[in-house]
PDB file of N, CA and C in Angstrom:
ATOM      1  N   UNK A   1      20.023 -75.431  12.047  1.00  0.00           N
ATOM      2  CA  UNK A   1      20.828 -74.231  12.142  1.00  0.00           C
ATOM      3  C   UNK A   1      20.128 -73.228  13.052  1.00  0.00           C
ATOM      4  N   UNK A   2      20.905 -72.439  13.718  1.00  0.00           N
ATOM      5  CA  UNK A   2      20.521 -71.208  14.216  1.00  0.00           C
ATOM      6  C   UNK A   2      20.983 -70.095  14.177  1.00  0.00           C
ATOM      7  N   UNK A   3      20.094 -68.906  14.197  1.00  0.00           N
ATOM      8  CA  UNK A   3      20.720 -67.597  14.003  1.00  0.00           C
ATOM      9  C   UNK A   3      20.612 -66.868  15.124  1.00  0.00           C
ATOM     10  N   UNK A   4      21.263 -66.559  15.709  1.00  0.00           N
ATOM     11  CA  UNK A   4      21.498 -65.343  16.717  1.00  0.00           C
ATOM     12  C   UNK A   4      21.712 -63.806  16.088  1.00  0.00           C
ATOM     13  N   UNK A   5      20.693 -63.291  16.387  1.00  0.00           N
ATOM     14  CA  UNK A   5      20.818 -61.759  15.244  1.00  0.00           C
ATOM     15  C   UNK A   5      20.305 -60.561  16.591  1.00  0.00           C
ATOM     16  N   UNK A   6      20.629 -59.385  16.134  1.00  0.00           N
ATOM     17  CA  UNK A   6      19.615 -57.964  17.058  1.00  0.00           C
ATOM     18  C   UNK A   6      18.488 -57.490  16.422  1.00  0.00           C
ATOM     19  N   UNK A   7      17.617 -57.135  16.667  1.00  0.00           N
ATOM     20  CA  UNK A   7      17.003 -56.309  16.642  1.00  0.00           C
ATOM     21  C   UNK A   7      17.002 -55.047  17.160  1.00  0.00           C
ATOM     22  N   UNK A   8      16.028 -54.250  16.815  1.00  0.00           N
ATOM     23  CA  UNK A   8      15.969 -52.762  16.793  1.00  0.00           C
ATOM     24  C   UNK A   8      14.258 -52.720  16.666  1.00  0.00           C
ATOM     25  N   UNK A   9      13.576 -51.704  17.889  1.00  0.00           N
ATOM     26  CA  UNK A   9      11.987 -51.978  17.465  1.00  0.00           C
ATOM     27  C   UNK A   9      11.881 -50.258  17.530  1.00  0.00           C
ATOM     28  N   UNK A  10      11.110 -49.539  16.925  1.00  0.00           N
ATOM     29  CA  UNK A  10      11.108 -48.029  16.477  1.00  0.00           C
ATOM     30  C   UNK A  10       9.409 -47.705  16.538  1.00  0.00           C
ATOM     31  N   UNK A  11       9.376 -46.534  16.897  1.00  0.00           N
ATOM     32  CA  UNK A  11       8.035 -45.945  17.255  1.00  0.00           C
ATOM     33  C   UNK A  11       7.701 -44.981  15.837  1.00  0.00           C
ATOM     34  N   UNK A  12       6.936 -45.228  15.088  1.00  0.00           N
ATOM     35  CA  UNK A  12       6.424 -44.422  13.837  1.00  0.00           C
ATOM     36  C   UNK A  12       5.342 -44.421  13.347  1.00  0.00           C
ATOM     37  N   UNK A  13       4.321 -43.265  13.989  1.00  0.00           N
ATOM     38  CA  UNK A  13       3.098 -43.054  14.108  1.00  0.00           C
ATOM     39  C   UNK A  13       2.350 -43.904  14.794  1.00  0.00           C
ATOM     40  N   UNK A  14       1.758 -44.165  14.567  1.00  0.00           N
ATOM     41  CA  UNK A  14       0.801 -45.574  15.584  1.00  0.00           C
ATOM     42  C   UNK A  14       1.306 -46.823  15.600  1.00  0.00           C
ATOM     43  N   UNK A  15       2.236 -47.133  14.360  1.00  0.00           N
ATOM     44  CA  UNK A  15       2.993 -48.144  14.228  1.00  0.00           C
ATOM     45  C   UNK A  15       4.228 -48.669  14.535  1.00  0.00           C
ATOM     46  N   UNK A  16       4.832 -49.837  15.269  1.00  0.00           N
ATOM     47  CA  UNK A  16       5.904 -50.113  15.455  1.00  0.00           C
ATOM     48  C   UNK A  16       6.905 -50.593  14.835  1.00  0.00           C
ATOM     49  N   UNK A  17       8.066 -50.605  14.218  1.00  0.00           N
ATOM     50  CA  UNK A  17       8.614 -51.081  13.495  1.00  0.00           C
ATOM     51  C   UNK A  17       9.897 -51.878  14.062  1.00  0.00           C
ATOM     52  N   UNK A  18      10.095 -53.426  13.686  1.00  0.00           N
ATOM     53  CA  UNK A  18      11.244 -53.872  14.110  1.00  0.00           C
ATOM     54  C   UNK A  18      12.172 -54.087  12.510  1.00  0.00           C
ATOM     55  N   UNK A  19      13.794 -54.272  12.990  1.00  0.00           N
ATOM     56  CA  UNK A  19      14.266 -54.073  11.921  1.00  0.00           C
ATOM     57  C   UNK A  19      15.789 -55.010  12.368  1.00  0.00           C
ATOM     58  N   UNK A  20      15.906 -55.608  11.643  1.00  0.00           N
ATOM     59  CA  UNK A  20      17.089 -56.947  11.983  1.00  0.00           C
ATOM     60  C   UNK A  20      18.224 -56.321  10.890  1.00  0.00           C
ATOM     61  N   UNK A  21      19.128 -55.111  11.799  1.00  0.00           N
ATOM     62  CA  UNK A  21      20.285 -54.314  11.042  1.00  0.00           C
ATOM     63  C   UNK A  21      20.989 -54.949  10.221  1.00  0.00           C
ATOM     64  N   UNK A  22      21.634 -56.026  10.730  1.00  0.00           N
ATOM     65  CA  UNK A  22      22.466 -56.786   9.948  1.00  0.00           C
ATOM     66  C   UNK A  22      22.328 -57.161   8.359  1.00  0.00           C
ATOM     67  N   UNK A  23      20.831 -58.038   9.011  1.00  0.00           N
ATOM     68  CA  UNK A  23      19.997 -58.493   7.214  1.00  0.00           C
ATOM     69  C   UNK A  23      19.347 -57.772   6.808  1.00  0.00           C
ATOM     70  N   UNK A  24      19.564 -56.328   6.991  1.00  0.00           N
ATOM     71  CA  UNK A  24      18.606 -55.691   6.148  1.00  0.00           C
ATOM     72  C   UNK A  24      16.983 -55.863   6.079  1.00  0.00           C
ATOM     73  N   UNK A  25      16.410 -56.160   7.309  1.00  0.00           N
ATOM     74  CA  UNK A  25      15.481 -56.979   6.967  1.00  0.00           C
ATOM     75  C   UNK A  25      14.538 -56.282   8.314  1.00  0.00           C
ATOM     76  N   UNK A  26      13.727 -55.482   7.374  1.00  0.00           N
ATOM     77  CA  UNK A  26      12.245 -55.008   8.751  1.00  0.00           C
ATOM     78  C   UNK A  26      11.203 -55.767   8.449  1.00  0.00           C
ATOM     79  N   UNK A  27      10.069 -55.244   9.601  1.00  0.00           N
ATOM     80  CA  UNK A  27       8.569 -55.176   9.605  1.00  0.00           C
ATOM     81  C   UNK A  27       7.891 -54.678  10.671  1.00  0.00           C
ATOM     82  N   UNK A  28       6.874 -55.005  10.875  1.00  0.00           N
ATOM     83  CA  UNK A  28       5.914 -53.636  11.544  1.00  0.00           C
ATOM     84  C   UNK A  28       4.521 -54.586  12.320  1.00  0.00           C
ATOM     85  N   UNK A  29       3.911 -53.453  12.898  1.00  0.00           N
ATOM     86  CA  UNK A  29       2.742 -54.471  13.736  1.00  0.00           C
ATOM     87  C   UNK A  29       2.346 -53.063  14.652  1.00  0.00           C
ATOM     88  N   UNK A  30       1.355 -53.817  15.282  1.00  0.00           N
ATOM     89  CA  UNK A  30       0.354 -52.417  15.935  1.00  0.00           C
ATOM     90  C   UNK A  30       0.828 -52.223  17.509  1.00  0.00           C
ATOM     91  N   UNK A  31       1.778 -53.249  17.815  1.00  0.00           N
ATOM     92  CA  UNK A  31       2.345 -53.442  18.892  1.00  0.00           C
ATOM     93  C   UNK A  31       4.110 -53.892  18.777  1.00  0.00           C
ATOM     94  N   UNK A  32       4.523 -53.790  19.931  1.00  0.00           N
ATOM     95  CA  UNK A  32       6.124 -54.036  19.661  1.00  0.00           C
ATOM     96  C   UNK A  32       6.120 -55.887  19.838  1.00  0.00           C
ATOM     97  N   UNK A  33       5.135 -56.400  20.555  1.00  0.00           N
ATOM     98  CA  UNK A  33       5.173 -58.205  19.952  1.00  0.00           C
ATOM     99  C   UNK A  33       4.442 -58.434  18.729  1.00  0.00           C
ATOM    100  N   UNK A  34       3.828 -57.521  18.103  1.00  0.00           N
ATOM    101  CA  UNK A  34       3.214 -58.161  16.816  1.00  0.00           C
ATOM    102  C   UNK A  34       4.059 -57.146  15.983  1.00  0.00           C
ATOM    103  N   UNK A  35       5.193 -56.473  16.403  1.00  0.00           N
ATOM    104  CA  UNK A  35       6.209 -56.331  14.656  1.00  0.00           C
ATOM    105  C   UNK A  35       6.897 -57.345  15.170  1.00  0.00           C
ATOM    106  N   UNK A  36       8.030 -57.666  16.834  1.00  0.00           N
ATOM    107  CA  UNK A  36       8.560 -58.918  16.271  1.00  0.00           C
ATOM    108  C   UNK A  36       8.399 -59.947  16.274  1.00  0.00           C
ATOM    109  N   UNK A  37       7.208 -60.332  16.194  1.00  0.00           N
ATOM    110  CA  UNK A  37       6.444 -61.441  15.704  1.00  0.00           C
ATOM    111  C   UNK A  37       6.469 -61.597  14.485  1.00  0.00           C
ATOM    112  N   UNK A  38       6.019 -60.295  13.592  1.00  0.00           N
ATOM    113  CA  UNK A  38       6.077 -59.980  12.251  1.00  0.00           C
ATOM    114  C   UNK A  38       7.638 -59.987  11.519  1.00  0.00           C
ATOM    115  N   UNK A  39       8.477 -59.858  12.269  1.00  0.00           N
ATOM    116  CA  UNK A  39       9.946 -59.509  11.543  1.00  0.00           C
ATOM    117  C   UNK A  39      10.557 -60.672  11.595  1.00  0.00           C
ATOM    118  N   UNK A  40      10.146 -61.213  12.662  1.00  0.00           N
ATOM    119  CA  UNK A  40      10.767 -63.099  12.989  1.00  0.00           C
ATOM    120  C   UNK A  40      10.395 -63.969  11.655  1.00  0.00           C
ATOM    121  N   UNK A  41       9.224 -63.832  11.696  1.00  0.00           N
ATOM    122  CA  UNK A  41       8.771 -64.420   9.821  1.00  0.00           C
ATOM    123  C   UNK A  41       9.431 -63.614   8.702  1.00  0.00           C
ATOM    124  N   UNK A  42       9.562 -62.088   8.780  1.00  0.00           N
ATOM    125  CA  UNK A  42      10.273 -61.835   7.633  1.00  0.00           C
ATOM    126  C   UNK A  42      11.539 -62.381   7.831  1.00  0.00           C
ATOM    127  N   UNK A  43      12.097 -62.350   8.732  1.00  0.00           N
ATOM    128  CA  UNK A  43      13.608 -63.056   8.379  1.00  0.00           C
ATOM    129  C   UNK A  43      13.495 -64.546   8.423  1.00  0.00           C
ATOM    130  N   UNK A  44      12.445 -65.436   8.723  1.00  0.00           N
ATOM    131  CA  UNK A  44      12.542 -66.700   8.334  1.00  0.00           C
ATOM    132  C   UNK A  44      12.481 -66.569   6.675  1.00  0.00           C
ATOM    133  N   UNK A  45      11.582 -65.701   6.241  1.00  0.00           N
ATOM    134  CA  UNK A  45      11.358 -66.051   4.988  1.00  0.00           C
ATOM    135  C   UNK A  45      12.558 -65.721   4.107  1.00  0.00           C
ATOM    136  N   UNK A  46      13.159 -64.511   4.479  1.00  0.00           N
ATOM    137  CA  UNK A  46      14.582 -63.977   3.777  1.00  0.00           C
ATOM    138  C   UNK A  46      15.330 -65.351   3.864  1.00  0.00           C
ATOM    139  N   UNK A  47      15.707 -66.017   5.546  1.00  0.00           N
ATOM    140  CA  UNK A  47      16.884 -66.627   4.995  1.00  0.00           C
ATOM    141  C   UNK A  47      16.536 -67.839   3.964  1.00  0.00           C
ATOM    142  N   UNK A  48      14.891 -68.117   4.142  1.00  0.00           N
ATOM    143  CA  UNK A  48      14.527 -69.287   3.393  1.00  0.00           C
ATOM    144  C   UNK A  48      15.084 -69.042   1.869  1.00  0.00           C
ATOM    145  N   UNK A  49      14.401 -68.089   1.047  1.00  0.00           N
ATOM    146  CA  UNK A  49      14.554 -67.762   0.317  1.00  0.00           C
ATOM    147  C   UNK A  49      16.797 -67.777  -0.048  1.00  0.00           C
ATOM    148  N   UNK A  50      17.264 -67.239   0.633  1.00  0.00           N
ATOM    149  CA  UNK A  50      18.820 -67.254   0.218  1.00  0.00           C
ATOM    150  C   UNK A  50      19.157 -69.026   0.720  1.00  0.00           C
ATOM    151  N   UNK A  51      18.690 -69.888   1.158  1.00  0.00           N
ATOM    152  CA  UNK A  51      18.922 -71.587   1.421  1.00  0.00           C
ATOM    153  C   UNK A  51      18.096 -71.806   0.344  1.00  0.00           C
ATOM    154  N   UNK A  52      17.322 -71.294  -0.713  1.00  0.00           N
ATOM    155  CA  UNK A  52      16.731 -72.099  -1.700  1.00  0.00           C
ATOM    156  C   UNK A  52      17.938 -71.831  -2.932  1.00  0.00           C
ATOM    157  N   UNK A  53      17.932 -70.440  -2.515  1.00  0.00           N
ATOM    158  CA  UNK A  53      19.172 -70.090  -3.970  1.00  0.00           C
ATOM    159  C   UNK A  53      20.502 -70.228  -3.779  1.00  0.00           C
ATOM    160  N   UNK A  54      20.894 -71.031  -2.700  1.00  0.00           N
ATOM    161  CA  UNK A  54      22.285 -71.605  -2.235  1.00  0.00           C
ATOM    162  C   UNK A  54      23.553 -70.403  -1.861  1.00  0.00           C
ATOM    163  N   UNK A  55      22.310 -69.006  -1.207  1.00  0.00           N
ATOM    164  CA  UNK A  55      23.919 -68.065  -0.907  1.00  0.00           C
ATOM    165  C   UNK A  55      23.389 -67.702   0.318  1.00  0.00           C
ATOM    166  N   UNK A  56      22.713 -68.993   1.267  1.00  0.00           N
ATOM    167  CA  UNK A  56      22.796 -68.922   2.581  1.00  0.00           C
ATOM    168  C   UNK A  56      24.264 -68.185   3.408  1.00  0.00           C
ATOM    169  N   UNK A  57      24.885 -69.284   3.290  1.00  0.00           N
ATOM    170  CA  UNK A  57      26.107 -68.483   3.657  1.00  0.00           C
ATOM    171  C   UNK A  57      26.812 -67.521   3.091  1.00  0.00           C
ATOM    172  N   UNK A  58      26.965 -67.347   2.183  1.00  0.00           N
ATOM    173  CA  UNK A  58      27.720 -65.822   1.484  1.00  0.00           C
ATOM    174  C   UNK A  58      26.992 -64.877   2.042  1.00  0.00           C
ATOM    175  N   UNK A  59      25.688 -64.546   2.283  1.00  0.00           N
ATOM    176  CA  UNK A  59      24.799 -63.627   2.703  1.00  0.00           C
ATOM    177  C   UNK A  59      25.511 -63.445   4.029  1.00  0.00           C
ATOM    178  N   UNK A  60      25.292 -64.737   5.048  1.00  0.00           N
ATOM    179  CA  UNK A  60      25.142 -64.241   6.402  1.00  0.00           C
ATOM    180  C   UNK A  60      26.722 -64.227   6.985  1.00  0.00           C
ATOM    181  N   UNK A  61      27.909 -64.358   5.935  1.00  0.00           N
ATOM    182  CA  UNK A  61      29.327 -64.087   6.229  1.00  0.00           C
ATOM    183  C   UNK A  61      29.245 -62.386   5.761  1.00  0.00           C
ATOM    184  N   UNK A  62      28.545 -62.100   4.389  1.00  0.00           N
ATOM    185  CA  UNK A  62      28.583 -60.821   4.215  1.00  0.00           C
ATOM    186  C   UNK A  62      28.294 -59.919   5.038  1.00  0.00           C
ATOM    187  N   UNK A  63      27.062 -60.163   5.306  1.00  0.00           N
ATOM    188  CA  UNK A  63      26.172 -59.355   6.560  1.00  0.00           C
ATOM    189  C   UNK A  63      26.985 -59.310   8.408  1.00  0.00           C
ATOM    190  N   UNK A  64      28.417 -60.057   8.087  1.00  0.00           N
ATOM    191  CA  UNK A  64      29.038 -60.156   9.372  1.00  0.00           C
ATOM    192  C   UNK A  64      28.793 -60.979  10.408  1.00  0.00           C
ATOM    193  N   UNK A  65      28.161 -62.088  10.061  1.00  0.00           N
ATOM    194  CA  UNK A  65      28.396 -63.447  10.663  1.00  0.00           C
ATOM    195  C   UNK A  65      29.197 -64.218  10.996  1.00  0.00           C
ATOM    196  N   UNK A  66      29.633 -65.025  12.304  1.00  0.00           N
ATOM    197  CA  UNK A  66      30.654 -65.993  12.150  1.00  0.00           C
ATOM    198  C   UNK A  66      30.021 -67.233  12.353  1.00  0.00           C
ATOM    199  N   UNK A  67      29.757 -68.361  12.184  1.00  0.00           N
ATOM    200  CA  UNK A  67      29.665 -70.063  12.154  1.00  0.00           C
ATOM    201  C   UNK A  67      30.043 -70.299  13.389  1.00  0.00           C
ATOM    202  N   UNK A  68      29.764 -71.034  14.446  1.00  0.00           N
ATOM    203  CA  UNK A  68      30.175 -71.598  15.429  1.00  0.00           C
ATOM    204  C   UNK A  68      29.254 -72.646  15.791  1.00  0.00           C
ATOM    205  N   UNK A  69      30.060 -73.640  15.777  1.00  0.00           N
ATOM    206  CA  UNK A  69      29.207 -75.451  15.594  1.00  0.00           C
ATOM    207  C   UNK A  69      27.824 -74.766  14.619  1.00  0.00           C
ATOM    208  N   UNK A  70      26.865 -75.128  15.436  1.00  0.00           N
ATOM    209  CA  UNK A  70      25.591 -75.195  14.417  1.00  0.00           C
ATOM    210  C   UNK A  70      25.040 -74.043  14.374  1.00  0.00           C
ATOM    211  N   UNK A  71      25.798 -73.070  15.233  1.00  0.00           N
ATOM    212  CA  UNK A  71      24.881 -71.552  15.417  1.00  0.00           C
ATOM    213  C   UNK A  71      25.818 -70.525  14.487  1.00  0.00           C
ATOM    214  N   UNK A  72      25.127 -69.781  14.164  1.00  0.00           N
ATOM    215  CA  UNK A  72      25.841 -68.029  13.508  1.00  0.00           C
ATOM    216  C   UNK A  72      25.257 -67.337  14.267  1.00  0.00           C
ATOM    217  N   UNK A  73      26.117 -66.301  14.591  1.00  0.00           N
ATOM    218  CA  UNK A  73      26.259 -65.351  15.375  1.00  0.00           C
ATOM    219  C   UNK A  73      26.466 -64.069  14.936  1.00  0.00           C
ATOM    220  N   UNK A  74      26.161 -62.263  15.016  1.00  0.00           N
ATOM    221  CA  UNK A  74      26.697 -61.558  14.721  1.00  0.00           C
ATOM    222  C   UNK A  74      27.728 -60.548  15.749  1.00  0.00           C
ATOM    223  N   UNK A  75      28.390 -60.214  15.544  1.00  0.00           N
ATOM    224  CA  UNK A  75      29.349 -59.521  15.955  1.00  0.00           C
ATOM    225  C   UNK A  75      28.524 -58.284  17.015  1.00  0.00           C
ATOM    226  N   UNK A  76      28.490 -58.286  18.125  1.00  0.00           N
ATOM    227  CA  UNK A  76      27.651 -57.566  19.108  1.00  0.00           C
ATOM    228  C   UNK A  76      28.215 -55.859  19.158  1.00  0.00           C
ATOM    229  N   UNK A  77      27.551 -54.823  19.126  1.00  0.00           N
ATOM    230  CA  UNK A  77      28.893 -53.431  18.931  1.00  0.00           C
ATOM    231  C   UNK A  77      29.605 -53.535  20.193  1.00  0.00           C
ATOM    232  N   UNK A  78      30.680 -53.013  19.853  1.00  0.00           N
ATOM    233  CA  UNK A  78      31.792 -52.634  21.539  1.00  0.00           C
ATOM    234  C   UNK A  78      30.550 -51.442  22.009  1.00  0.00           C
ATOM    235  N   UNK A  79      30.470 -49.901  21.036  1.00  0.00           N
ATOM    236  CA  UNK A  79      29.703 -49.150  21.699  1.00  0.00           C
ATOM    237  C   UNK A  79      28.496 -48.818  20.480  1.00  0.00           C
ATOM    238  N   UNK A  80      27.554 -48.706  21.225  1.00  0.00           N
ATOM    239  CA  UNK A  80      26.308 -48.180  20.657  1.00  0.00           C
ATOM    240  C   UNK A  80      25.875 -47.034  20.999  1.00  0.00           C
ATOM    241  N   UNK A  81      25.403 -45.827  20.388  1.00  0.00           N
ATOM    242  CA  UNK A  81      25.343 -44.072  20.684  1.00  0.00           C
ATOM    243  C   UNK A  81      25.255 -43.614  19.782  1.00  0.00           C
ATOM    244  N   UNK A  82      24.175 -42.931  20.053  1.00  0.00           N
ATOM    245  CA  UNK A  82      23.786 -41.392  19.420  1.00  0.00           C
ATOM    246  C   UNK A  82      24.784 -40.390  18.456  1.00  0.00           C
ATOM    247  N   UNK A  83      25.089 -40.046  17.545  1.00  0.00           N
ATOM    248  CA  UNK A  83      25.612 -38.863  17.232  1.00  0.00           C
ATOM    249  C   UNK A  83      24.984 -37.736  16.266  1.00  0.00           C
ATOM    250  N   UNK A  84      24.957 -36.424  17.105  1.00  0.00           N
ATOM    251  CA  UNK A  84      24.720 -35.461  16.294  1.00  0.00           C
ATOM    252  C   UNK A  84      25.245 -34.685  15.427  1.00  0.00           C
ATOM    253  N   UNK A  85      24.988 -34.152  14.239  1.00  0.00           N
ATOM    254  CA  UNK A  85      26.293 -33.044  13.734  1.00  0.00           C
ATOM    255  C   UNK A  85      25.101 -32.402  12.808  1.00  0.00           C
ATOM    256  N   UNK A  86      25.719 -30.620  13.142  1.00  0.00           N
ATOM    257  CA  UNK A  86      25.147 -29.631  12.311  1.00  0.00           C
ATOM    258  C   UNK A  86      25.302 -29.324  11.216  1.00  0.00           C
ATOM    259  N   UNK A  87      24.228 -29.461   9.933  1.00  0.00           N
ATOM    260  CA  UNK A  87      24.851 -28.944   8.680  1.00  0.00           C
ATOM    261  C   UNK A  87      24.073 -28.046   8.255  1.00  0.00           C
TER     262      UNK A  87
END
């Protein structure tokens, strides 16, 4: 199987953080290749963990996945942007 997913890598304090939106699923590293280095294993281990307890797929249909032959895919945004609002 394969997963095609995004990432997101974030600057917070000395540390970098990557974060796989979809699955809910971060981690971190002292550099932006050693968080996603680091986040690539956390999400191996997440999906391992949901293929041991058999809601592989319910998860990654929930999380907005579609199946295509052997790959899942997530839904890419039309637009991605900033918004501000004053409260």
């Amino acid at each position: 199987m394969k997963l095609d997913f995004r990432i997101e890598i974030f600057k917070e304090g000395n540390l970098y953080v990557a974060v796989a939106p979809e699955l809910n699923v971060s981690s971190f590293g002292k550099s932006q290749k050693e968080a996603r280095r680091s986040l690539r294993e956390a999400v191996a281990l997440f999906l391992e963990e949901c293929k041991r307890m058999g809601s592989l797929d319910d998860v990654l249909i929930e999380a907005g996945f579609k199946p295509k032959n052997k790959e899942w895919r997530s839904n890419d945004p039309l637009v991605t942007e900033r918004m501000a609002l004053g409260i």
